[in-house]
N, C-alpha and C. Protein backbone atom coordinates (compact mmCIF):
# COMPACT_ATOMS: atom_id res chain seq x y z
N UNK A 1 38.87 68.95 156.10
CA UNK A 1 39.90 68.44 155.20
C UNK A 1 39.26 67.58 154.13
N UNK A 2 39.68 67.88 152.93
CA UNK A 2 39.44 67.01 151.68
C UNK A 2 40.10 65.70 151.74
N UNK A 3 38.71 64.62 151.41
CA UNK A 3 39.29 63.16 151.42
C UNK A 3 39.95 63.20 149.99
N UNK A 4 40.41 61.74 150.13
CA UNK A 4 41.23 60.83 148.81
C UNK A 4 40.29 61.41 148.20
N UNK A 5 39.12 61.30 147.65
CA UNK A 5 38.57 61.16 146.54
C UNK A 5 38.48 62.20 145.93
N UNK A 6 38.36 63.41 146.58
CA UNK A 6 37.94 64.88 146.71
C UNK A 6 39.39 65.76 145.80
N UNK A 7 40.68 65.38 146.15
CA UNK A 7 41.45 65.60 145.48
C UNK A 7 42.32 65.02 144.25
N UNK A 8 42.55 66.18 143.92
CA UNK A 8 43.23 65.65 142.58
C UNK A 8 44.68 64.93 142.84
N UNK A 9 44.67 63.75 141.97
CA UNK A 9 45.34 62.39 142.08
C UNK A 9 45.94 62.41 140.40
N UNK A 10 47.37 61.84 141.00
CA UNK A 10 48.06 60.98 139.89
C UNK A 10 47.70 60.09 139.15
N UNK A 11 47.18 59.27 138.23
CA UNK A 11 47.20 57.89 137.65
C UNK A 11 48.46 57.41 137.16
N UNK A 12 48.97 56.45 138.35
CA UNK A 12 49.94 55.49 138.08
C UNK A 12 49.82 54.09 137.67
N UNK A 13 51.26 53.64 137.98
CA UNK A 13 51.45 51.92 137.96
C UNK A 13 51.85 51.72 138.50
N UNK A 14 52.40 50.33 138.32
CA UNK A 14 53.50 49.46 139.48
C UNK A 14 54.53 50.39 139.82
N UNK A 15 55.50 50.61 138.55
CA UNK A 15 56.57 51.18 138.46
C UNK A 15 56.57 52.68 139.56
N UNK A 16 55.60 53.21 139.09
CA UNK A 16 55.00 54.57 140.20
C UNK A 16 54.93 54.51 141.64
N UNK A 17 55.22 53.27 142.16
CA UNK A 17 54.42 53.54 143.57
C UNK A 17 55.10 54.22 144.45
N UNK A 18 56.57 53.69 144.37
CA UNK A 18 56.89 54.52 145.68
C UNK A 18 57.42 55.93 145.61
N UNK A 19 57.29 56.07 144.85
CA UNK A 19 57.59 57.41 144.26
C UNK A 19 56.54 58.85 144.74
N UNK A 20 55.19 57.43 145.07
CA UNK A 20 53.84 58.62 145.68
C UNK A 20 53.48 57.88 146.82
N UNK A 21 54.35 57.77 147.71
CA UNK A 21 54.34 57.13 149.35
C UNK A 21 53.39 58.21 150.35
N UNK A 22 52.82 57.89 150.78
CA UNK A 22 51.97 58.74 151.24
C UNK A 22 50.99 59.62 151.02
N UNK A 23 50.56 59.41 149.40
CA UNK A 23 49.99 60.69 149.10
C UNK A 23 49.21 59.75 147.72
N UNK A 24 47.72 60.15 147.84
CA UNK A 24 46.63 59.79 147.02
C UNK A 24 47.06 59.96 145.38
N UNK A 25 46.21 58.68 144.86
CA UNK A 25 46.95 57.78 143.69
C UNK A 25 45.53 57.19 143.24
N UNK A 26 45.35 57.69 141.65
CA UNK A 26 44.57 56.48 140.86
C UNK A 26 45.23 55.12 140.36
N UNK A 27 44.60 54.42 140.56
CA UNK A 27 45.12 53.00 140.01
C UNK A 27 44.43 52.09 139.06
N UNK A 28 44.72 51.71 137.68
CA UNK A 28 44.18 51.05 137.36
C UNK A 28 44.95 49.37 136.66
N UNK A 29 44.07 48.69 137.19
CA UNK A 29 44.95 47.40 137.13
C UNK A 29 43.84 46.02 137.05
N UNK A 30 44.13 45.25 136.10
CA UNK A 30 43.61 43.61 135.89
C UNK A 30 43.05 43.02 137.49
N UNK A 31 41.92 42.61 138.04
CA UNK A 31 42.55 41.92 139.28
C UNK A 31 42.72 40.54 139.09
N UNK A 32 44.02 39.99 140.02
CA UNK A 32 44.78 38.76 139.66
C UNK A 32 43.65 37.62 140.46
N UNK A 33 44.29 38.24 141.82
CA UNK A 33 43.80 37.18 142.89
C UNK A 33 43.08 38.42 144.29
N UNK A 34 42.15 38.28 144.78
CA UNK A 34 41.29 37.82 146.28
C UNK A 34 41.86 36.92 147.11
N UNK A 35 42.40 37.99 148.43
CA UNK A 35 42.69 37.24 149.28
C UNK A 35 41.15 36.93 150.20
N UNK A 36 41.15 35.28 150.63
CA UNK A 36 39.84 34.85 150.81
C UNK A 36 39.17 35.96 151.83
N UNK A 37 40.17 36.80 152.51
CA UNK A 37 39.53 37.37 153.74
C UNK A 37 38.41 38.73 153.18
N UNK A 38 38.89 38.48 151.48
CA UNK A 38 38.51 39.70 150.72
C UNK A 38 38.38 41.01 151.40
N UNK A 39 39.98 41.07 152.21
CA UNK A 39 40.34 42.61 152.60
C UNK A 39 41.62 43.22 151.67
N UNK A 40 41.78 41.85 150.99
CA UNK A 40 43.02 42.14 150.02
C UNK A 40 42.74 41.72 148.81
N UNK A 41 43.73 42.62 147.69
CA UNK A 41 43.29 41.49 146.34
C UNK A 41 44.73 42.62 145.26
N UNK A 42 44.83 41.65 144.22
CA UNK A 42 46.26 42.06 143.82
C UNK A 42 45.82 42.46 142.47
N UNK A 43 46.58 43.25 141.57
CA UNK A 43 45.94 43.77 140.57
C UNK A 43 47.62 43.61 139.34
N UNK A 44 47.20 43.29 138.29
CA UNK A 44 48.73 44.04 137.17
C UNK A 44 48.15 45.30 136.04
N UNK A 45 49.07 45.73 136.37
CA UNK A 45 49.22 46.83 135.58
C UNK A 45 49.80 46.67 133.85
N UNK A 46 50.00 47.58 133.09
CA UNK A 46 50.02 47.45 131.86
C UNK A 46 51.11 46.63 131.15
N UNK A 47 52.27 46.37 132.46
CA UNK A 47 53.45 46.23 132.17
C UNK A 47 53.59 44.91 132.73
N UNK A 48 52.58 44.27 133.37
CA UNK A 48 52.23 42.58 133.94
C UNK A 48 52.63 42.57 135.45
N UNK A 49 52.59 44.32 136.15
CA UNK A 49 53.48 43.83 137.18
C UNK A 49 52.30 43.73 138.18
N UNK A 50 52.55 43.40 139.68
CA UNK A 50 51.59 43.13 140.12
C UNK A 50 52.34 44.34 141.66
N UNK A 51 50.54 44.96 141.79
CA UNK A 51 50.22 45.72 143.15
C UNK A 51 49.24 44.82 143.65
N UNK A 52 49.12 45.11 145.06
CA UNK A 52 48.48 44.93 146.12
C UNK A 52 47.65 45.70 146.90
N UNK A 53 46.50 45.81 146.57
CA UNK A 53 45.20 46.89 147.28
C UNK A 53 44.78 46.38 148.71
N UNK A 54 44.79 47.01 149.67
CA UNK A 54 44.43 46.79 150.78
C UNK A 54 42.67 47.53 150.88
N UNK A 55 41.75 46.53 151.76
CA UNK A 55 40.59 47.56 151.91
C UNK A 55 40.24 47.76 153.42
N UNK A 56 39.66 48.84 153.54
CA UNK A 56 39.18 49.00 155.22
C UNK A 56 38.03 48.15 155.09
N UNK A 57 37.14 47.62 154.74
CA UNK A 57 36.11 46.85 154.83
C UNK A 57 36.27 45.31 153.55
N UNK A 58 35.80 44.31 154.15
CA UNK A 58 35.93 43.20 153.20
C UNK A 58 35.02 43.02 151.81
N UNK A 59 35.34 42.97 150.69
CA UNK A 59 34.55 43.02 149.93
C UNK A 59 33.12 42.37 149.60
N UNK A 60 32.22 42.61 149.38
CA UNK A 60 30.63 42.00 149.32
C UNK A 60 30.61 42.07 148.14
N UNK A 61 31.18 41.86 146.95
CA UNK A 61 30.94 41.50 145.70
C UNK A 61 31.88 41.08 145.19
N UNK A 62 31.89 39.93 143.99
CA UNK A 62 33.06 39.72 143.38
C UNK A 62 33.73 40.27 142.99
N UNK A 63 34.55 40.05 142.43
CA UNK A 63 35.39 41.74 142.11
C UNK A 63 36.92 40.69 140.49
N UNK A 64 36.59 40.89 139.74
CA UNK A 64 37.19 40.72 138.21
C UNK A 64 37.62 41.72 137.71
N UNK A 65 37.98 41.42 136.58
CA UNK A 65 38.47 42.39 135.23
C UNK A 65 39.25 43.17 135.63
N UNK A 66 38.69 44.15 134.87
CA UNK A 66 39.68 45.91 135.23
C UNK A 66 39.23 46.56 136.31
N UNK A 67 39.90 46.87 137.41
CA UNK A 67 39.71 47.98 138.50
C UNK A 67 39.99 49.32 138.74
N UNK A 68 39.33 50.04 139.30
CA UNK A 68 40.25 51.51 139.16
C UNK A 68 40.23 51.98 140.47
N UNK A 69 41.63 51.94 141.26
CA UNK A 69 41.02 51.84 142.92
C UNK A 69 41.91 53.16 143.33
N UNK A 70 41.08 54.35 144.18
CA UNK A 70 41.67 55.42 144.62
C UNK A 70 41.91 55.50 146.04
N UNK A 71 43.08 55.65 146.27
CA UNK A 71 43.25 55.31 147.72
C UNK A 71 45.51 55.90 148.25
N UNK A 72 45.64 55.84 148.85
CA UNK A 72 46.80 56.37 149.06
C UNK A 72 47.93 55.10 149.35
N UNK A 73 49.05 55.57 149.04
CA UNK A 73 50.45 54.48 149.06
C UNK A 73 50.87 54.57 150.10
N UNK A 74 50.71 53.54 150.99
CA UNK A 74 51.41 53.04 152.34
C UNK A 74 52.94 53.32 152.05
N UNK A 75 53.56 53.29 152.99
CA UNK A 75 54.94 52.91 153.06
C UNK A 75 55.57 51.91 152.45
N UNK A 76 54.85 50.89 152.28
CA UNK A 76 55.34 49.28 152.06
C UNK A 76 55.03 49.26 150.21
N UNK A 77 54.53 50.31 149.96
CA UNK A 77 53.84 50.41 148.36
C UNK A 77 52.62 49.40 147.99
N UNK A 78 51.92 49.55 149.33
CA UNK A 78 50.43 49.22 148.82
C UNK A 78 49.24 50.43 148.84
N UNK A 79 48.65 49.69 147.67
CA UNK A 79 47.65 51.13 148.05
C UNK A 79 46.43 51.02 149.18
N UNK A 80 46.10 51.98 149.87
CA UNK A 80 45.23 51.29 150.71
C UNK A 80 43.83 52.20 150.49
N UNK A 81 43.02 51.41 149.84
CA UNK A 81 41.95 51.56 148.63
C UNK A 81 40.61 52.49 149.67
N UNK A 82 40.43 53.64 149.16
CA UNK A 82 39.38 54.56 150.04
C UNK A 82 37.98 53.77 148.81
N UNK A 83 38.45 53.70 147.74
CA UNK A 83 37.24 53.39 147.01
C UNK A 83 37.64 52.24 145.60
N UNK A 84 37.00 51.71 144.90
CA UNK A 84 37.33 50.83 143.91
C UNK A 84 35.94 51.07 143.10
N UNK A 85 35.99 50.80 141.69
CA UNK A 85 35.34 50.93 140.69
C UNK A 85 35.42 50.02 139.39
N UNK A 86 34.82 48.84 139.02
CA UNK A 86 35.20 47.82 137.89
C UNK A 86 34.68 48.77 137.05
N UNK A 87 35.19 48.13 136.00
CA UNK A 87 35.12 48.66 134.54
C UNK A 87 34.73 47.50 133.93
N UNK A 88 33.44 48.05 133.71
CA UNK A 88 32.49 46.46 132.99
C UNK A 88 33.37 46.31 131.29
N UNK A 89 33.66 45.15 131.39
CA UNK A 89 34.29 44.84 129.72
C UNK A 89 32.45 44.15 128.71
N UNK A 90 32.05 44.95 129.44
CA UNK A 90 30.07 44.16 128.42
C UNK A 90 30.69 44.83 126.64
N UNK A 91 29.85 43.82 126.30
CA UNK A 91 29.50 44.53 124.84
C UNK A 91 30.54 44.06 123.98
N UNK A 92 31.27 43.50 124.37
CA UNK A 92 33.06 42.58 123.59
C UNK A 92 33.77 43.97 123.47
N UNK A 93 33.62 45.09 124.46
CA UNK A 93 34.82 45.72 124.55
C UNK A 93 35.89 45.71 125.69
N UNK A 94 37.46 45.16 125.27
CA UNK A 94 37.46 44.83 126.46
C UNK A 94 38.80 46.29 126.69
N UNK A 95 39.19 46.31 127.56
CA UNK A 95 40.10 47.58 128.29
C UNK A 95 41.10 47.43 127.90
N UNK A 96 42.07 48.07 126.86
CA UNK A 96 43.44 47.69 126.70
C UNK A 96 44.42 48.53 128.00
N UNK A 97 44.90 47.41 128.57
CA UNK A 97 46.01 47.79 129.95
C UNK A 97 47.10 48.57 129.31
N UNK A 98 47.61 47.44 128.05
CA UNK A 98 49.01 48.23 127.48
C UNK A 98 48.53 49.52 126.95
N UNK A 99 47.80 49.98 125.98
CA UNK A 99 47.57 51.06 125.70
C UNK A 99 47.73 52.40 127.11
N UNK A 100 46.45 51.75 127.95
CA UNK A 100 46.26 52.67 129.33
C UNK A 100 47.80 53.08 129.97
N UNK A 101 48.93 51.97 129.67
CA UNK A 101 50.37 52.48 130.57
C UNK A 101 50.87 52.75 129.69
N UNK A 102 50.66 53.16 128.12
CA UNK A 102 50.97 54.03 127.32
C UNK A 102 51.04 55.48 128.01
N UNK A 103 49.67 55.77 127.76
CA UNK A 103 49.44 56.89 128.19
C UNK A 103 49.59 57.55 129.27
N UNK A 104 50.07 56.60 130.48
CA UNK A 104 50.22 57.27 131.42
C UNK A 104 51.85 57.90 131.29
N UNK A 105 52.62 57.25 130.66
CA UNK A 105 53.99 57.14 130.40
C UNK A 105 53.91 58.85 129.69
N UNK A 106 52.62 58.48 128.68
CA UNK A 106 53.05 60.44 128.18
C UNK A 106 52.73 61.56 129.08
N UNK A 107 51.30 60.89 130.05
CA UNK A 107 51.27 61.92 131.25
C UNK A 107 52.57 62.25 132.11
N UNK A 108 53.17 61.13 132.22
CA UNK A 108 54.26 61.36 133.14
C UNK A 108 55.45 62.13 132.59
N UNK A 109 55.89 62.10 131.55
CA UNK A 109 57.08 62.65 130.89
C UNK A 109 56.67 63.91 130.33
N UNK A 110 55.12 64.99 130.67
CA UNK A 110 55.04 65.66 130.12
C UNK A 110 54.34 66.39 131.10
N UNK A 111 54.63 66.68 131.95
CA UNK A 111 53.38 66.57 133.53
C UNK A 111 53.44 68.71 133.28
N UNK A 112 53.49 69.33 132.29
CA UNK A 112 53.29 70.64 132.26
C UNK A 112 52.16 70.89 131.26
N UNK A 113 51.64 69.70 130.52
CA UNK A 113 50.64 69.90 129.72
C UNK A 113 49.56 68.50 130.37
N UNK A 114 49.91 67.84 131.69
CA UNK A 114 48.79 67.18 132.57
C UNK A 114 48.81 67.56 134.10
N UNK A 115 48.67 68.65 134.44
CA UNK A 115 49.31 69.22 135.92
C UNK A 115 48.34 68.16 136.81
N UNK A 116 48.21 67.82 137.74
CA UNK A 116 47.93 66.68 138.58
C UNK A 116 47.24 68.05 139.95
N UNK A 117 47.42 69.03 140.10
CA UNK A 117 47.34 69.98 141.00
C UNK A 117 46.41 71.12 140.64
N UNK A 118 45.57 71.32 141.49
CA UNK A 118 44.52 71.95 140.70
C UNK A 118 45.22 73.87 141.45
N UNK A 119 44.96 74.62 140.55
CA UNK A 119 45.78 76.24 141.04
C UNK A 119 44.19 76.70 141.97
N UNK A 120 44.42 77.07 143.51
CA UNK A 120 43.23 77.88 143.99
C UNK A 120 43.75 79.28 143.20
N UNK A 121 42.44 79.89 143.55
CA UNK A 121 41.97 80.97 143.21
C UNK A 121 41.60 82.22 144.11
N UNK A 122 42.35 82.76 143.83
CA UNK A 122 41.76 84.29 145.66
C UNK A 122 42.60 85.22 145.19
């Protein structure tokens, strides 16, 4: 069986979550706060709202800025993070969030010219 990472995934937001309950989700979001146990840590999205990433292991690095964490939506609408990825803001470029939930807004309202599902072949 193909993990989270292996398949093709939505990029959502806040607004998105429960909508993909059970089923693998890109996320990209500000992180707010680290919970000290750094198995948790909360992120906002383009729209200021705030998710909650759960991890199977506690984090060993700091963890700032922009995140992009792939992992699947619990029941409760957290994601529970198979992997995470910062997005270095070096160089004075920094990540526009609002722009990013722009675009997801056109992915979403147009999902026949962004299919999320890849077609096998046989």
């Amino acid at each position: 069986m193909a993990g989270v990472v292996d398949v093709p995934k939505p990029r959502i937001n806040c607004s998105m979550l429960l909508q993909h309950i059970s089923r693998p989700v890109c996320f990209v979001g500000r992180v707010e706060k680290v919970h000290p146990t750094g198995k948790t840590f909360t992120v906002s999205d383009g729209e200021g709202k705030i998710a909650t990433v759960e991890l199977n292991e506690p984090l060993e690095e700091e963890l700032s800025g922009i995140v992009e964490v792939i992992g699947i939506v619990s029941t409760k609408g957290v994601i529970m993070a198979s992997m995470y990825n910062m997005l270095r803001e070096d160089k004075g470029i920094l990540f526009d969030l609002d722009l990013y939930n722009e675009a997801l807004k056109v992915i979403h309202d147009f999902p026949q010219h962004y299919p999320f599902q890849v077609a096998s072949s046989g």
